[in-house]
C-alpha atoms as a PDB file:
ATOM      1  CA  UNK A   1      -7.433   6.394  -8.138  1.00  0.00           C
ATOM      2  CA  UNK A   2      -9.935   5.222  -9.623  1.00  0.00           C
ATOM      3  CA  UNK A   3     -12.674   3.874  -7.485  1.00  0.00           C
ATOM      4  CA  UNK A   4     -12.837   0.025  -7.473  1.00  0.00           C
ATOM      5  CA  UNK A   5     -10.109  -0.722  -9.774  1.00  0.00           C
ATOM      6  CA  UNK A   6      -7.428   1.421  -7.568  1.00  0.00           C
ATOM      7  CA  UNK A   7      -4.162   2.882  -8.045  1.00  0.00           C
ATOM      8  CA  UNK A   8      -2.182   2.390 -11.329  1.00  0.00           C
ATOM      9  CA  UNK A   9       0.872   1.219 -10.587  1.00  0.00           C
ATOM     10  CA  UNK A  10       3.910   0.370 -12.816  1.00  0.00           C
ATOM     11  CA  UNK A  11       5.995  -2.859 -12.809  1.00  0.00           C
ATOM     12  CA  UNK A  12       8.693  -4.373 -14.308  1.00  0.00           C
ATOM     13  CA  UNK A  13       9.191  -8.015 -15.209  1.00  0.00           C
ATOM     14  CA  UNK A  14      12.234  -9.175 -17.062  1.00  0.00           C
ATOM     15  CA  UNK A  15      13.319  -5.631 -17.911  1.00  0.00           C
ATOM     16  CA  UNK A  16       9.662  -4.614 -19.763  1.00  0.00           C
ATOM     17  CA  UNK A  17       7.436  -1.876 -17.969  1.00  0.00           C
ATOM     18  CA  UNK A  18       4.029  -3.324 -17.414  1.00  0.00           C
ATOM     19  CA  UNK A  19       0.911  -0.997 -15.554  1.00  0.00           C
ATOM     20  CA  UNK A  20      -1.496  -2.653 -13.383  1.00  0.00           C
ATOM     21  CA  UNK A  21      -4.173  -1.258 -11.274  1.00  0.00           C
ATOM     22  CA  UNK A  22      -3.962  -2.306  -8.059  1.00  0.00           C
ATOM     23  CA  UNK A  23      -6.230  -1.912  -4.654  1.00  0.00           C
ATOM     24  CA  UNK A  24      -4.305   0.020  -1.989  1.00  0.00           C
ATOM     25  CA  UNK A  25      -4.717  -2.715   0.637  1.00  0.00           C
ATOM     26  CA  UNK A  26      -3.241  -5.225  -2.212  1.00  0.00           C
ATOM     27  CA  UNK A  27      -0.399  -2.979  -3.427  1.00  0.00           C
ATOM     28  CA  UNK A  28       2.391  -4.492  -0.970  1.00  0.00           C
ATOM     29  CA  UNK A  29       1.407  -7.990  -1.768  1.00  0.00           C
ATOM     30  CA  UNK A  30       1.343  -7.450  -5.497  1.00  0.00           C
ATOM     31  CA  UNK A  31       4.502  -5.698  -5.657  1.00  0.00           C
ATOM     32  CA  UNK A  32       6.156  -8.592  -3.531  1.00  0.00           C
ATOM     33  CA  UNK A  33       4.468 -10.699  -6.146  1.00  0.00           C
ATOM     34  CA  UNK A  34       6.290  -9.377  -8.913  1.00  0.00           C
ATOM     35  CA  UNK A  35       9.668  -9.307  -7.404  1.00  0.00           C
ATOM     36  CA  UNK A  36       9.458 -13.328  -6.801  1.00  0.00           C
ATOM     37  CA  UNK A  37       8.121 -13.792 -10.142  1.00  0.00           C
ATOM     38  CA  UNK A  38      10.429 -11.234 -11.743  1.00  0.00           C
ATOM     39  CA  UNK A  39      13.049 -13.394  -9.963  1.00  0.00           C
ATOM     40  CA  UNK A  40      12.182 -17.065 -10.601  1.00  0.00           C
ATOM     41  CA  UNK A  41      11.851 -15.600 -14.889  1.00  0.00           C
ATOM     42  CA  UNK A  42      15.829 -14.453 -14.884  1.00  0.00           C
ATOM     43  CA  UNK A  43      16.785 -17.158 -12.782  1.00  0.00           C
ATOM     44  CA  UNK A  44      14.790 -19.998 -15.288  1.00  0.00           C
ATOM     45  CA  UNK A  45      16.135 -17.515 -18.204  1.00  0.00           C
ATOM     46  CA  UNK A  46      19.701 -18.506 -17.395  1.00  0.00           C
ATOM     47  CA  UNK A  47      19.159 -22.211 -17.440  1.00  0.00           C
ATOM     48  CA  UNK A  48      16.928 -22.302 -20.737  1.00  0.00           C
ATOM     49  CA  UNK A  49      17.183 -20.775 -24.277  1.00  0.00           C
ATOM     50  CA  UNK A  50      13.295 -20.225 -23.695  1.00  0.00           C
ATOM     51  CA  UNK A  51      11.630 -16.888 -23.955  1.00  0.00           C
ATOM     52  CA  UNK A  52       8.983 -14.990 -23.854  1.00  0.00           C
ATOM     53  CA  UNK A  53       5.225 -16.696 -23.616  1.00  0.00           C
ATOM     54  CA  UNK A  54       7.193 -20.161 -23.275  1.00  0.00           C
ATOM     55  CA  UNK A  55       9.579 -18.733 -20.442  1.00  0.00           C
ATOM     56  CA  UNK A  56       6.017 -17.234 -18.758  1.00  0.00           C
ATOM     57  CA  UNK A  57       4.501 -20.396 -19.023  1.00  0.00           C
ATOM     58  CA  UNK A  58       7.606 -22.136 -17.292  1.00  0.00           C
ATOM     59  CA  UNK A  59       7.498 -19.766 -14.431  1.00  0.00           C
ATOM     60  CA  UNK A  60       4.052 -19.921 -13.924  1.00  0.00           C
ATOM     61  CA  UNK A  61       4.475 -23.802 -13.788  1.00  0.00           C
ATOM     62  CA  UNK A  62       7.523 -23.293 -11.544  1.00  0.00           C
ATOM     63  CA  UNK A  63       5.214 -21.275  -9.105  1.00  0.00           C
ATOM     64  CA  UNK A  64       2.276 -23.483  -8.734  1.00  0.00           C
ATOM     65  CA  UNK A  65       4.219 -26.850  -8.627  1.00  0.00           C
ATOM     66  CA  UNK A  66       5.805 -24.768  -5.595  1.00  0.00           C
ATOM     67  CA  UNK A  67       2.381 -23.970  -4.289  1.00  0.00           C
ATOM     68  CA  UNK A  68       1.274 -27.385  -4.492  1.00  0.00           C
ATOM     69  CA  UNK A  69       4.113 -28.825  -3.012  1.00  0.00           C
ATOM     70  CA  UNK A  70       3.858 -26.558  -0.029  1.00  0.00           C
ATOM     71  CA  UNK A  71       0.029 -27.119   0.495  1.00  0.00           C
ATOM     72  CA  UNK A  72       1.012 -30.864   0.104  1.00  0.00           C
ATOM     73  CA  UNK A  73       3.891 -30.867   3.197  1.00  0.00           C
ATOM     74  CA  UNK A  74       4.545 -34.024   5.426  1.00  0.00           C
ATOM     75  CA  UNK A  75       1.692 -35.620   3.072  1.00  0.00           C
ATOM     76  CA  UNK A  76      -0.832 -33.240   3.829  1.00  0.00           C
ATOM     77  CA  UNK A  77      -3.533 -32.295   1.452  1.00  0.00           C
ATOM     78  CA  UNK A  78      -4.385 -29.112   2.985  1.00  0.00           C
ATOM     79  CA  UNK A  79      -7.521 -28.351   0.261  1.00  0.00           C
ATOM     80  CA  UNK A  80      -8.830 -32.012   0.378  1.00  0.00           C
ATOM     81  CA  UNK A  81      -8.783 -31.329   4.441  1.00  0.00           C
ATOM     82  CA  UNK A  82     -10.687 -27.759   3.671  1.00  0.00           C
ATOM     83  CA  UNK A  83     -13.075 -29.987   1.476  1.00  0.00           C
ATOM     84  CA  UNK A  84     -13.934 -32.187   3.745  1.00  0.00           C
ATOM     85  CA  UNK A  85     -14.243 -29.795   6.864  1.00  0.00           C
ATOM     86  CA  UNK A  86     -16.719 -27.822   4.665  1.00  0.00           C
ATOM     87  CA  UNK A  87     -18.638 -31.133   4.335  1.00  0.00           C
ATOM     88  CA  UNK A  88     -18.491 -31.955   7.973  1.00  0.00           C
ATOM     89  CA  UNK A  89     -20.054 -28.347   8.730  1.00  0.00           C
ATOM     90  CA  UNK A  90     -22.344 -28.630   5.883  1.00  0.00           C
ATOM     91  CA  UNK A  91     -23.590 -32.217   7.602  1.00  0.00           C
ATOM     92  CA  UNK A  92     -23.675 -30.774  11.096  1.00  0.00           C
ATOM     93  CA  UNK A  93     -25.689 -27.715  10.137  1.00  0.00           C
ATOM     94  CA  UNK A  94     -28.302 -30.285   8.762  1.00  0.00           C
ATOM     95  CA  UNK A  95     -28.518 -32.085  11.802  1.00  0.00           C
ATOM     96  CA  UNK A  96     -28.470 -29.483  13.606  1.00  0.00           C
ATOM     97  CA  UNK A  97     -31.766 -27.605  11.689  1.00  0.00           C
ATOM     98  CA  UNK A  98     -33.382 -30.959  12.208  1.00  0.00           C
ATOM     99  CA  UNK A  99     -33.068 -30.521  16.045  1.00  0.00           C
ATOM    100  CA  UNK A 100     -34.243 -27.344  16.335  1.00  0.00           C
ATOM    101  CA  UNK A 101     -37.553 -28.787  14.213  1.00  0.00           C
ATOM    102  CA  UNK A 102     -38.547 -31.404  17.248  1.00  0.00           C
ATOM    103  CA  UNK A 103     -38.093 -28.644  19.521  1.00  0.00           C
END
């Protein structure tokens, strides 16, 4: 290990050995990580003639339209909602400062 940057770890994507350094606390996320993506990359392989960076690029489009989507469920916009939560706390911690001035 090596300090901040962590363990290195070896992965494989599409048949190609890859190393990463990964925290210890992160490892079982990342390696779950690279099994979905390792997945979603054959599974787009076998419906495209696309490879490589372009076959990448389609799985990491694949992904994040499913991220999006998902954040986006029964018309939900669950970062606009963060946004404006934030701003809500932001306004309330003004007023609140503003009270605790008089007093």
């Amino acid at each position: 290990m090596t300090g901040k940057i962590g363990e290195k770890i070896d992965i494989d994507l599409m048949g190609r050995q890859y190393s990463v350094s990964v925290k210890p606390e992160d490892k079982a996320n990342l390696l779950a990580a690279v099994k979905m993506v390792d997945t979603r990359m054959r599974t787009l392989a076998e419906k495209s003639s696309t490879g490589g960076e372009g076959l990448a690029l389609m799985t990491a489009l694949d992904i994040a339209n499913e991220f999006v989507t998902s954040q986006r469920a029964d018309g939900v916009d669950l970062p606009e909602y963060k946004r404006r939560i934030s701003a809500l706390s932001d306004r309330f911690e003004q007023a609140l400062a503003k009270q605790e001035k008089l007093f």
